[in-house]
C-alpha atoms as a PDB file:
ATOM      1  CA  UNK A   1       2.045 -13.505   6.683  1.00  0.00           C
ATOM      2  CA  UNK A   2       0.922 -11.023   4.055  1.00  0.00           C
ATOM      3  CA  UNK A   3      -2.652  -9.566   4.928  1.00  0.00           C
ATOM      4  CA  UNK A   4      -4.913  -7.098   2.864  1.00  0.00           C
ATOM      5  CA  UNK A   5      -7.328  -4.564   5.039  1.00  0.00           C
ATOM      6  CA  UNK A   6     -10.365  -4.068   2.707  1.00  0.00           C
ATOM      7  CA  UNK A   7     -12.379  -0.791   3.849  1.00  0.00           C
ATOM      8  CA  UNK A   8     -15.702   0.611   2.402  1.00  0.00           C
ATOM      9  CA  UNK A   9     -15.065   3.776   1.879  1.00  0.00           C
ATOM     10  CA  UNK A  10     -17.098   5.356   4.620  1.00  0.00           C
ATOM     11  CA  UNK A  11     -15.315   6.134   7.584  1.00  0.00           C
ATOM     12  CA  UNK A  12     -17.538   4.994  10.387  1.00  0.00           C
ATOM     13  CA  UNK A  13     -17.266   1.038   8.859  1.00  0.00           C
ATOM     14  CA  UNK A  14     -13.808   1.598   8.233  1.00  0.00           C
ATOM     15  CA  UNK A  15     -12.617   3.098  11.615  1.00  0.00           C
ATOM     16  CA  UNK A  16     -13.608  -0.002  13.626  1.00  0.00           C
ATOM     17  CA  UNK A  17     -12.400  -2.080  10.530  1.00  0.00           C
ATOM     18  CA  UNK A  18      -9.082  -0.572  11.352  1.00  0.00           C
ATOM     19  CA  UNK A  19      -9.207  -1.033  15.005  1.00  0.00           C
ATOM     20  CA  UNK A  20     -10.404  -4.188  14.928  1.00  0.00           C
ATOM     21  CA  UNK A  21      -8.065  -5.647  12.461  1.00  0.00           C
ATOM     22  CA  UNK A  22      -4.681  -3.872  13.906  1.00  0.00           C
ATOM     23  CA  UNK A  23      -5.721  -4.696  17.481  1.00  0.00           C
ATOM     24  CA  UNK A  24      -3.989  -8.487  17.330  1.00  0.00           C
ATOM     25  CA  UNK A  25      -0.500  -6.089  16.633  1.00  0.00           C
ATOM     26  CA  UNK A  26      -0.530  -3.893  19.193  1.00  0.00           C
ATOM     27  CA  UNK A  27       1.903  -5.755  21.482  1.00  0.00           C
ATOM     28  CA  UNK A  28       5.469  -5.387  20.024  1.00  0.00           C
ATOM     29  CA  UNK A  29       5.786  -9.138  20.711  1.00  0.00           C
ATOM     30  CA  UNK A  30       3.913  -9.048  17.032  1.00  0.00           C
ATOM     31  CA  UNK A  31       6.429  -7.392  14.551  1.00  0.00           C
ATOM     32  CA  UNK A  32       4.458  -5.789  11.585  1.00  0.00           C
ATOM     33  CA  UNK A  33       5.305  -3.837   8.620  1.00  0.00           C
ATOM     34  CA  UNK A  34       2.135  -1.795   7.244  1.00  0.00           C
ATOM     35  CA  UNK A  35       1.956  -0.406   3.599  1.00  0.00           C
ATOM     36  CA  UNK A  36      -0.036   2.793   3.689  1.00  0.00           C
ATOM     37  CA  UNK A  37      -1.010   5.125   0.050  1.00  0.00           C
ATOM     38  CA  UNK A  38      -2.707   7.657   2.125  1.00  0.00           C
ATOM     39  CA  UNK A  39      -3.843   9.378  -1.147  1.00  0.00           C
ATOM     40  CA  UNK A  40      -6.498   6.003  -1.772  1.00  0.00           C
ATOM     41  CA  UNK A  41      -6.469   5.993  -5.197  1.00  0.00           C
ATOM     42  CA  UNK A  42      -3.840   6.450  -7.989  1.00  0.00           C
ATOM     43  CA  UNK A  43      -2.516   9.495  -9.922  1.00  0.00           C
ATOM     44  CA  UNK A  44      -4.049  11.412 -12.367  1.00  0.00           C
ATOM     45  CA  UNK A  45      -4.466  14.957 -13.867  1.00  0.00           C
ATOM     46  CA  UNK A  46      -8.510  14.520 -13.092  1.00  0.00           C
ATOM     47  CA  UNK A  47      -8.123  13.917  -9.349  1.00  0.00           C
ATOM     48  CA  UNK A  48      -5.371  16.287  -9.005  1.00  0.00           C
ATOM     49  CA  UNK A  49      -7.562  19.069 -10.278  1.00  0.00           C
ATOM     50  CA  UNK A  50     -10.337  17.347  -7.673  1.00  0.00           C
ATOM     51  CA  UNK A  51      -7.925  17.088  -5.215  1.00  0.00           C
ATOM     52  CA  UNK A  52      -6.653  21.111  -5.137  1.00  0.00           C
ATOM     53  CA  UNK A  53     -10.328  22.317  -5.433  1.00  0.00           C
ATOM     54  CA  UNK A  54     -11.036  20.874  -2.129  1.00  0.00           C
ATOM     55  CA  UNK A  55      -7.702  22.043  -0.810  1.00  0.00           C
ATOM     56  CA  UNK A  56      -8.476  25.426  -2.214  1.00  0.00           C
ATOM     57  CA  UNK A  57     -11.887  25.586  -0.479  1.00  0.00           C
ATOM     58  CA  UNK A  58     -10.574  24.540   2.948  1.00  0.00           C
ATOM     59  CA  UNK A  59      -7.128  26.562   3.072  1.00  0.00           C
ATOM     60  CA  UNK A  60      -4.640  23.592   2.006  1.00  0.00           C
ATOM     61  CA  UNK A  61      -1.547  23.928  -0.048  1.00  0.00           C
ATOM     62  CA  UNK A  62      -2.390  22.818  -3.803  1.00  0.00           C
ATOM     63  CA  UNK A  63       0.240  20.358  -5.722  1.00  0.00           C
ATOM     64  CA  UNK A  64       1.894  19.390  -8.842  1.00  0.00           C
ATOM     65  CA  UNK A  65       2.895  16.366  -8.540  1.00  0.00           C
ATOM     66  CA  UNK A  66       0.592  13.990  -5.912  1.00  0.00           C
ATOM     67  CA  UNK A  67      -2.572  14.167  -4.410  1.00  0.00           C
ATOM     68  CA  UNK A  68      -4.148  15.009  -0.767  1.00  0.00           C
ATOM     69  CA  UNK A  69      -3.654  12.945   1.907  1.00  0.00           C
ATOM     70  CA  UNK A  70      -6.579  11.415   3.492  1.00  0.00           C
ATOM     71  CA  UNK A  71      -5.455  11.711   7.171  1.00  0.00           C
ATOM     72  CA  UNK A  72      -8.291   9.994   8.933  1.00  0.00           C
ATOM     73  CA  UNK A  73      -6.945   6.684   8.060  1.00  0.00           C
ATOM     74  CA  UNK A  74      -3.455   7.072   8.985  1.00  0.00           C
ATOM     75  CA  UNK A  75      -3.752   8.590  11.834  1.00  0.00           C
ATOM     76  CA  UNK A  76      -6.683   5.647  13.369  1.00  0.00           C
ATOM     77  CA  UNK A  77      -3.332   3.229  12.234  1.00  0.00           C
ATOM     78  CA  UNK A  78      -0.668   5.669  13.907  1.00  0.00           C
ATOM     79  CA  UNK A  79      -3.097   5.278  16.966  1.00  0.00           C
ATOM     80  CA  UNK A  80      -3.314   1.050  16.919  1.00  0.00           C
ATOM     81  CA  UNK A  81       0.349   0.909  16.355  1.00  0.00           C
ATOM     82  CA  UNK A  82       1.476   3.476  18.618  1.00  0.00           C
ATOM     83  CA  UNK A  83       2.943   0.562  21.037  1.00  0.00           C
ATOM     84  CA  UNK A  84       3.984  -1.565  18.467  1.00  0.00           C
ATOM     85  CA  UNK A  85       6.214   0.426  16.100  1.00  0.00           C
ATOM     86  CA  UNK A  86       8.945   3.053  16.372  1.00  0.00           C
ATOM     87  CA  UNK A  87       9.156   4.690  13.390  1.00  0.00           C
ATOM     88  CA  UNK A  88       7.082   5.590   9.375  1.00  0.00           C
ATOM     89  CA  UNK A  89       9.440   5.206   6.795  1.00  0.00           C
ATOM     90  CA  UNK A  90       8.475   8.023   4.119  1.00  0.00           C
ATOM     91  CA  UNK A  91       9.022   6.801   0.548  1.00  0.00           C
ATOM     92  CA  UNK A  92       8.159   8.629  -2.733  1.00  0.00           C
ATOM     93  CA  UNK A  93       8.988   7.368  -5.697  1.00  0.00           C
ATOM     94  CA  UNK A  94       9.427   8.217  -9.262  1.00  0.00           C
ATOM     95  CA  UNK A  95       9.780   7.177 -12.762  1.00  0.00           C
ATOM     96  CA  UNK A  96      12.282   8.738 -15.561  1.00  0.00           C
ATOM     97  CA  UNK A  97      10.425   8.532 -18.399  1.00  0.00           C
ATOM     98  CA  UNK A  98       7.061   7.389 -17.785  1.00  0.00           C
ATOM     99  CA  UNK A  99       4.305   5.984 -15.192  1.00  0.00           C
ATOM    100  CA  UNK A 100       3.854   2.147 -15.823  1.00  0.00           C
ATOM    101  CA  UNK A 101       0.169   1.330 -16.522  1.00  0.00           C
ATOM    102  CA  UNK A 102      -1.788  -1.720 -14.692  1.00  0.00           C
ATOM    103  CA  UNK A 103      -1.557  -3.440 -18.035  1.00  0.00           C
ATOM    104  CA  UNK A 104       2.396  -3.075 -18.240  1.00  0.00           C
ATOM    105  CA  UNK A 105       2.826  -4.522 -14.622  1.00  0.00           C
ATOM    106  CA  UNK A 106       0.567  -7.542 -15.388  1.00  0.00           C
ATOM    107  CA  UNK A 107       2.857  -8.255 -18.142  1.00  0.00           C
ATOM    108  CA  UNK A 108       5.799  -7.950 -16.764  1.00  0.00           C
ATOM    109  CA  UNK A 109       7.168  -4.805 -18.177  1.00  0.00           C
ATOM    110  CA  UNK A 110       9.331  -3.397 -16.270  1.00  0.00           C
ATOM    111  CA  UNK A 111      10.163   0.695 -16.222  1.00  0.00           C
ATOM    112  CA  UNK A 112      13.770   1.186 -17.306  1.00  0.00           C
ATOM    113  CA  UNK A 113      14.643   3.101 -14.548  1.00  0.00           C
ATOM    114  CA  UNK A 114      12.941   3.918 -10.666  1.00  0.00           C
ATOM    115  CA  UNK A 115      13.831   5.961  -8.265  1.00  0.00           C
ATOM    116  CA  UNK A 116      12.937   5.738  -4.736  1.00  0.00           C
ATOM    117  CA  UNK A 117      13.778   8.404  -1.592  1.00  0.00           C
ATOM    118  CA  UNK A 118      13.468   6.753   1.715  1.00  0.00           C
ATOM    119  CA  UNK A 119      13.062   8.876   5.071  1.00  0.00           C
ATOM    120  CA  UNK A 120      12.945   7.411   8.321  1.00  0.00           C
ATOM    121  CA  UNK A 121      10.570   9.141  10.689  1.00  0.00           C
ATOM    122  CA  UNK A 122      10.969   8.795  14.327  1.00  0.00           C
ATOM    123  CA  UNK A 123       7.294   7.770  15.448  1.00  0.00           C
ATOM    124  CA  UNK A 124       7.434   9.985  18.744  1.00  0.00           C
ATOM    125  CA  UNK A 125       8.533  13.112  16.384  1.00  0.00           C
ATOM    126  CA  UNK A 126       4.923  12.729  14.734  1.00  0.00           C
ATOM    127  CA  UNK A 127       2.159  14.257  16.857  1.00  0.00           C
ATOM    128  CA  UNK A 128      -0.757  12.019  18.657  1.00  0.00           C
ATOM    129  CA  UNK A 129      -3.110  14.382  18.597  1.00  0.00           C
ATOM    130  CA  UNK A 130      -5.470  13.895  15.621  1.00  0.00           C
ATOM    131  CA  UNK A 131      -5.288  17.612  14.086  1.00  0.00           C
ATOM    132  CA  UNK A 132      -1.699  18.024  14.609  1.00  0.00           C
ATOM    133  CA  UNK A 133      -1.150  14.696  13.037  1.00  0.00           C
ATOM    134  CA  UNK A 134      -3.027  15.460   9.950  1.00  0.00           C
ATOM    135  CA  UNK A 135      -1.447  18.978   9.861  1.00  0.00           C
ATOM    136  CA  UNK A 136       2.065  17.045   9.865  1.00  0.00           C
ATOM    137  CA  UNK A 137       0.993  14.186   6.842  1.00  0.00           C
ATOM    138  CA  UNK A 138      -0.202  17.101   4.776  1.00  0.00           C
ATOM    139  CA  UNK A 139       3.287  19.089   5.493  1.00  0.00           C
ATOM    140  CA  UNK A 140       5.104  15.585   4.098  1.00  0.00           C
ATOM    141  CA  UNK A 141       3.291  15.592   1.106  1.00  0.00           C
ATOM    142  CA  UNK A 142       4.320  19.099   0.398  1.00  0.00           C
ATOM    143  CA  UNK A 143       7.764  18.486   0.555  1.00  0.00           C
ATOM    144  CA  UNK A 144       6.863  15.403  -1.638  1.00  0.00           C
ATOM    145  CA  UNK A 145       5.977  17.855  -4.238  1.00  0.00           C
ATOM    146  CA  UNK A 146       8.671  19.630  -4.112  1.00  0.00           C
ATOM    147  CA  UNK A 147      11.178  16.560  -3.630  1.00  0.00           C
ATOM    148  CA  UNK A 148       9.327  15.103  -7.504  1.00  0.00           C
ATOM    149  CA  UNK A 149       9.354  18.740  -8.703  1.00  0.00           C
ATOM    150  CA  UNK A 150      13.476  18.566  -8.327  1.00  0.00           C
ATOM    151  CA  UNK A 151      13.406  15.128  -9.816  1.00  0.00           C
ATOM    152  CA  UNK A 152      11.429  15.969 -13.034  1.00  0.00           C
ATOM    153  CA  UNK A 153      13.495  19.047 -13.620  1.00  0.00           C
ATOM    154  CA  UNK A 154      17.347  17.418 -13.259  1.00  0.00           C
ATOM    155  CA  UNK A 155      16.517  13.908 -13.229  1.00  0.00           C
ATOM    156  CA  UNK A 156      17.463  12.804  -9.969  1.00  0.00           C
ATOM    157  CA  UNK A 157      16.273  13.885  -6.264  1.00  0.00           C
ATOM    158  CA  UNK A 158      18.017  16.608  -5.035  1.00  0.00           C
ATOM    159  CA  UNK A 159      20.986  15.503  -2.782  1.00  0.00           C
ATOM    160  CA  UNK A 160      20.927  18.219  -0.045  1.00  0.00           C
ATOM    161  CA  UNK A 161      17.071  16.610   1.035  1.00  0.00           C
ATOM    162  CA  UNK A 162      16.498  13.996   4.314  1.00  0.00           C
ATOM    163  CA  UNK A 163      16.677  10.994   3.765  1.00  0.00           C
ATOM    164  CA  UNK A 164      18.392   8.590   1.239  1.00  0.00           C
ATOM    165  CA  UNK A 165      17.415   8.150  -2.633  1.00  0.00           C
ATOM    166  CA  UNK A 166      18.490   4.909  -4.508  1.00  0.00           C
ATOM    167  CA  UNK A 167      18.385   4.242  -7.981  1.00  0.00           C
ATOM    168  CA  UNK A 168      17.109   1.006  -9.923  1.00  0.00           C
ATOM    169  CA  UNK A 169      17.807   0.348 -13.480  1.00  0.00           C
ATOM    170  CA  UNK A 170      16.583  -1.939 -16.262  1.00  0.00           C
ATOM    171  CA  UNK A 171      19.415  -4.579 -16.544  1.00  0.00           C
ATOM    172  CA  UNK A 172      17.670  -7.040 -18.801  1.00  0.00           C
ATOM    173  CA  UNK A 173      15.671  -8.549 -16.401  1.00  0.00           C
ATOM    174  CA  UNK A 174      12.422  -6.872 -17.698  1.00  0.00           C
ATOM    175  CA  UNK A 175      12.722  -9.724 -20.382  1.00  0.00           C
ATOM    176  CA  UNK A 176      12.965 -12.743 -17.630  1.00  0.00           C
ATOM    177  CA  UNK A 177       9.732 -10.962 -15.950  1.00  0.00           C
ATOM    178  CA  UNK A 178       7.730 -10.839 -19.061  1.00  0.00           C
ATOM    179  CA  UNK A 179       8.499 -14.660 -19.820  1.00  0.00           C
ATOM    180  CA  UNK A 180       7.801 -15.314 -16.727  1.00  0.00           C
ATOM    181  CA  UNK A 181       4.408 -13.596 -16.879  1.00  0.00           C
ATOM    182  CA  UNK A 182       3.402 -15.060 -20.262  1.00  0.00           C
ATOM    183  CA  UNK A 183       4.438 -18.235 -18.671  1.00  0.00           C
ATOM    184  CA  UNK A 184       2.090 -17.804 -15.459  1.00  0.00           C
ATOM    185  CA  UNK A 185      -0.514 -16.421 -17.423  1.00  0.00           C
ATOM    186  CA  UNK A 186      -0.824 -19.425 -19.855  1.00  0.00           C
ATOM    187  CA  UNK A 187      -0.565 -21.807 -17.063  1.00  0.00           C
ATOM    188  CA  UNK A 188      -3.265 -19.923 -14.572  1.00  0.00           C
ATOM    189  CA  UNK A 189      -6.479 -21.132 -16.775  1.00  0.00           C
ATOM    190  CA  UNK A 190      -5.329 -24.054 -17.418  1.00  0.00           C
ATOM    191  CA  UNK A 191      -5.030 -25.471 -13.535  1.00  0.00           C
ATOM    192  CA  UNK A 192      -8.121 -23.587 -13.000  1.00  0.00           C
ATOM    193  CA  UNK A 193      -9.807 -26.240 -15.075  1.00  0.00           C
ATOM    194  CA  UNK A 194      -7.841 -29.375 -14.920  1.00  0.00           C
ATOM    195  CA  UNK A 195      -8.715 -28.545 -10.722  1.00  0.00           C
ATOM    196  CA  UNK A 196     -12.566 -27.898 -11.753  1.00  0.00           C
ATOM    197  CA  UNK A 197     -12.623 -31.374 -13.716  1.00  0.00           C
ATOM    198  CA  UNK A 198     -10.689 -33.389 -10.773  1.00  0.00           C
ATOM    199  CA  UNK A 199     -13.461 -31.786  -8.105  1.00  0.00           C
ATOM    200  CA  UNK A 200     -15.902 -33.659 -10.067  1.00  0.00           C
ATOM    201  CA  UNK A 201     -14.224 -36.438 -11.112  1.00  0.00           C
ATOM    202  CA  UNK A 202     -12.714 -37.871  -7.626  1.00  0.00           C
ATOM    203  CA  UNK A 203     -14.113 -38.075  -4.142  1.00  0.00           C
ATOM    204  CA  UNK A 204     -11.015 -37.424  -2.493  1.00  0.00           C
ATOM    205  CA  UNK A 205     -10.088 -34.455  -4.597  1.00  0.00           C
ATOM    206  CA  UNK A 206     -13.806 -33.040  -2.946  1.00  0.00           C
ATOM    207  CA  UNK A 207     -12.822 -33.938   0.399  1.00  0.00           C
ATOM    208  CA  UNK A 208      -9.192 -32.016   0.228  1.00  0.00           C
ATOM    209  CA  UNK A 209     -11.655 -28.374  -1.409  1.00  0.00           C
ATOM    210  CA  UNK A 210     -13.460 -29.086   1.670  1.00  0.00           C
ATOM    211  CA  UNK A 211     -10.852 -29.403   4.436  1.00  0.00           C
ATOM    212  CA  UNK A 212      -8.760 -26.458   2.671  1.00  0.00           C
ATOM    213  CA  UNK A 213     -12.012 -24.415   3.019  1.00  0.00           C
ATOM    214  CA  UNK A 214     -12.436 -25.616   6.692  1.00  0.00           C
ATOM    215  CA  UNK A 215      -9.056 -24.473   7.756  1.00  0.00           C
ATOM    216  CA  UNK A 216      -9.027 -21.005   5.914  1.00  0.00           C
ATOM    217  CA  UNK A 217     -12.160 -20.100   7.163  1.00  0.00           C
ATOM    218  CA  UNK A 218     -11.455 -20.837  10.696  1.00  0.00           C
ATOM    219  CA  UNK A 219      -8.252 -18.921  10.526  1.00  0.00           C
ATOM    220  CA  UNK A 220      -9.968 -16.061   9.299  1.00  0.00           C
ATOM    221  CA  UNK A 221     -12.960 -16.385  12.443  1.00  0.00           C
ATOM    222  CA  UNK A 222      -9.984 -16.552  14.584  1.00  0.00           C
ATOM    223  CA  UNK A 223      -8.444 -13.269  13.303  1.00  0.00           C
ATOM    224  CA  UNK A 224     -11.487 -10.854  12.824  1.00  0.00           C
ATOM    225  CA  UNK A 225     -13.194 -12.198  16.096  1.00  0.00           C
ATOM    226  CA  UNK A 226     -10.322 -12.892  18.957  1.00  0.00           C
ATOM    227  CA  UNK A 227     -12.308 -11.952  22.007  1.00  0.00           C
ATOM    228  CA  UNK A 228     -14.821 -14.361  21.140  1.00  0.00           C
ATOM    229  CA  UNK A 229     -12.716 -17.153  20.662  1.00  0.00           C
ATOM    230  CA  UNK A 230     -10.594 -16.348  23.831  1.00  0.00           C
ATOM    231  CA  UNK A 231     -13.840 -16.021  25.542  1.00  0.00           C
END
């Protein structure tokens, strides 16, 4: 099951959002794989210049090449899935010639070339206690720096660094994406409304919107309020 955890920004809502919603896979009886972009928000020269102004003022190491972590969040998630996981896999990624742009994805094109360096983290080499924790994501992203400084320079990650890097390159498929997005894309209004005239057109079209609703919403009751239920 793929799940989304939407937070507010303001780190009282969001701490018990994060307890609350990790609590049902704490037992390791419930496998999970979390996606974490501790930076929050995507690269760009404005928030890098943001982001070292507030390192500067509170004695962190500036960067080149990402931004700061924000630790709170990773390390209320380290603490939910302390029992259920055994290790962070560290990834960094980058591009050879440029970025793609929100726009590009959505259309299916494809960067000719990505390259990703995977590191596997033991999770009882990373420190439970909150400040030591933090201290430790911070230390990662320097060596991320440094790791997409090599890259940029010679085009590659350098080979002496932990971990593993693998390559991906543009084989023609970015073609079969983009048809397939064009396709999607031209098809996506046009259920939208042939489903908007049925739901007024037949009863039992009505009836299957309502039971679909019914079971979705109960599902989600079930996940964001298990003591209750159980109770």
């Amino acid at each position: 099951m793929l799940e989304f955890l939407f937070l507010e920004r303001k780190w009282e809502d969001d701490r018990l959002a994060i307890a609350k919603h990790l609590e049902g896979f704490s037992d390791r009886r419930s496998p999970i794989w979390l996606c974490m972009f501790p930076e929050g928000t995507d690269f760009s020269e404005a928030k890098k210049i943001k982001c070292n102004e507030y390192a500067k003022e509170h004695g962190l190491p500036g960067s080149h090449h990402v931004l700061l972590p924000r630790t709170k969040g990773f390390v209320a998630c380290l603490k939910a899935l302390r029992n259920s996981i055994d290790a962070v896999y560290d990834l960094t990624i980058a591009y050879r010639n440029s970025d793609p742009t929100l726009l590009e994805i959505l259309f299916g094109r494809n960067p000719s070339e990505v390259h990703i360096h995977v590191k596997r983290v033991e999770l009882r080499s990373i420190p439970a206690d909150e400040d030591e924790a933090s201290a430790w994501l911070y230390k990662v992203y320097q060596e991320k720096d440094h790791l997409l400084k090599d890259f940029y320079a010679n085009g590659r990650f350098p080979r002496g660094s932990q971990g593993s890097g693998n390559t991906f390159k543009d084989d023609g498929e970015h073609r079969q994406s983009f048809l397939r997005c064009r396709v999607a894309w031209t098809l996506f209004p046009f259920l939208c409304c042939l489903g908007i005239w049925l739901f007024f057109l037949y009863t039992f079209v009505k009836l299957w919107f309502v039971f679909v609703f019914v079971v979705l919403w109960t599902m989600a009751v079930c996940k964001c309020f298990p003591p209750a239920i159980l109770n």
